[in-house]
N, C-alpha and C. Protein backbone atom coordinates (compact mmCIF):
# COMPACT_ATOMS: atom_id res chain seq x y z
N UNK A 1 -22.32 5.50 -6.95
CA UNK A 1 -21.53 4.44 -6.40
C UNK A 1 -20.42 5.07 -5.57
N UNK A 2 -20.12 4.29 -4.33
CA UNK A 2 -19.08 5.17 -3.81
C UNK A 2 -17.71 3.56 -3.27
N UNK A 3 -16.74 4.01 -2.89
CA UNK A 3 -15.78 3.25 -2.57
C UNK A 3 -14.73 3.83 -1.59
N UNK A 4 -14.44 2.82 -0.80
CA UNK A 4 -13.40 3.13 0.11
C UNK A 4 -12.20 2.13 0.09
N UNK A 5 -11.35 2.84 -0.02
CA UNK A 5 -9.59 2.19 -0.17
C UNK A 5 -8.97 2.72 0.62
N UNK A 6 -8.07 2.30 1.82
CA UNK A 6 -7.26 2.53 2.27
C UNK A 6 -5.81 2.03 2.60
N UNK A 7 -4.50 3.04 2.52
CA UNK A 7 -3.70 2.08 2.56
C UNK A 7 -3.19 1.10 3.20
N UNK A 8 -2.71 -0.12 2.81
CA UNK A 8 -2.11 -0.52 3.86
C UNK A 8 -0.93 -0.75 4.81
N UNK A 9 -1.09 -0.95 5.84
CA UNK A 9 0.14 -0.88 7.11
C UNK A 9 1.07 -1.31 6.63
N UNK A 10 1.90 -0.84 7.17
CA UNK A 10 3.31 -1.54 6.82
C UNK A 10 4.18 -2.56 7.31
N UNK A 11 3.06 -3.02 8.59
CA UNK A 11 3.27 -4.37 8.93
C UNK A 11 2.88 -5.57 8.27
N UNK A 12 1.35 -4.92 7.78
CA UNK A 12 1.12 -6.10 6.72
C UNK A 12 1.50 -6.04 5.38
N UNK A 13 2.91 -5.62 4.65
CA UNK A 13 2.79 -5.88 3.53
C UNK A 13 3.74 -7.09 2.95
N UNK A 14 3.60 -7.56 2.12
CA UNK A 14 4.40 -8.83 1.50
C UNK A 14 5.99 -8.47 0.86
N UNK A 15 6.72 -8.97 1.13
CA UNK A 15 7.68 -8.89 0.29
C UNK A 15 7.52 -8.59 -1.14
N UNK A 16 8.30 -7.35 -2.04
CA UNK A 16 8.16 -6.76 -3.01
C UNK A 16 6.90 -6.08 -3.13
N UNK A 17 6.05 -5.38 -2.17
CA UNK A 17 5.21 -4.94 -2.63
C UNK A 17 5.06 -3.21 -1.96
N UNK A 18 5.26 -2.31 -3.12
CA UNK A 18 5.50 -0.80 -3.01
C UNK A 18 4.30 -0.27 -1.70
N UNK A 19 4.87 0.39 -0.87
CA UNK A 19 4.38 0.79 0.62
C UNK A 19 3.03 1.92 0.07
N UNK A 20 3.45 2.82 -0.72
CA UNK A 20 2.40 3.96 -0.66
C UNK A 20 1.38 3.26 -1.89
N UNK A 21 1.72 2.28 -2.65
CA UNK A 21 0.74 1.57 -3.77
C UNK A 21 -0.07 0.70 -3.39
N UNK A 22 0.35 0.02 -2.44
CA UNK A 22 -0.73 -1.36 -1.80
C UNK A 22 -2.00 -0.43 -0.90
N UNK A 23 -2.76 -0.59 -1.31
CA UNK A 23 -4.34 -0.64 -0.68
C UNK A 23 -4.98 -1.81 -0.19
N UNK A 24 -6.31 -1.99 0.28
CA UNK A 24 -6.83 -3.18 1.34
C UNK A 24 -7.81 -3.30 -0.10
N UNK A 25 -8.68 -2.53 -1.01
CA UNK A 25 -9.43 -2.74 -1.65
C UNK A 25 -9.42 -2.49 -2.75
N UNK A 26 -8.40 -3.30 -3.88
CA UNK A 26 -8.32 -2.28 -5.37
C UNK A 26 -9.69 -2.24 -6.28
N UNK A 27 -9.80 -1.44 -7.08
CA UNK A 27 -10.51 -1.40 -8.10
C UNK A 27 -9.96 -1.42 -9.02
N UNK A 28 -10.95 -1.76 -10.56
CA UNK A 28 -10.29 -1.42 -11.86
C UNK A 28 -11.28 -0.08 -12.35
N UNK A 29 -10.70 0.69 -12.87
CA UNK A 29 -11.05 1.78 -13.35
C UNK A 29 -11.57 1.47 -14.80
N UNK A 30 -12.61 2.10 -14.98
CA UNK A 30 -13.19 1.65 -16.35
C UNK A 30 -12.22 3.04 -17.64
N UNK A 31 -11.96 2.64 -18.84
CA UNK A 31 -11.35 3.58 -19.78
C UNK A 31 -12.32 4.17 -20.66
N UNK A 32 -11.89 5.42 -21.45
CA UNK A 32 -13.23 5.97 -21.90
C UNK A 32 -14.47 6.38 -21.51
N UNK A 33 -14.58 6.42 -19.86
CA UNK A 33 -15.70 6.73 -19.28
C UNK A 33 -15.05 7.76 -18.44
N UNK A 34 -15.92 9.02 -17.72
CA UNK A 34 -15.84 9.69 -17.00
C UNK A 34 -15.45 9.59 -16.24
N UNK A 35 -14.74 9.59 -14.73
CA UNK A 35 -14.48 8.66 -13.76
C UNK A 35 -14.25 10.15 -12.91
N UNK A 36 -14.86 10.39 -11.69
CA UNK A 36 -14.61 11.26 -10.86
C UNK A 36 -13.97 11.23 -9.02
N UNK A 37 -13.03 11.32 -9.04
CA UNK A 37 -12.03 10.60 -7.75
C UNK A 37 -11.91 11.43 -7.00
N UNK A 38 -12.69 11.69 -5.26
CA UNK A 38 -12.25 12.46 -4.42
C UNK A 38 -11.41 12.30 -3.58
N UNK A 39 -10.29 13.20 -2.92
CA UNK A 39 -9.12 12.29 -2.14
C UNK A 39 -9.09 13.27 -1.18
């Protein structure tokens, strides 16, 4: 499975919402499982 997230602009973000934390596509990460993240 693969995924793409990128962040978003800083034109589009909403009031109260952290600049380098907001992404266009979140996921939830599963717990207790392996999980391998390339960046």
């Amino acid at each position: 499975m693969s995924f793409d997230s990128y962040i978003t602009p800083t034109i589009d973000l909403l009031p109260g919402q952290l600049r380098l934390l907001e992404v266009d596509n979140r996921i939830i990460v599963p717990i207790n499982a392996p999980v391998r993240v390339l960046i």
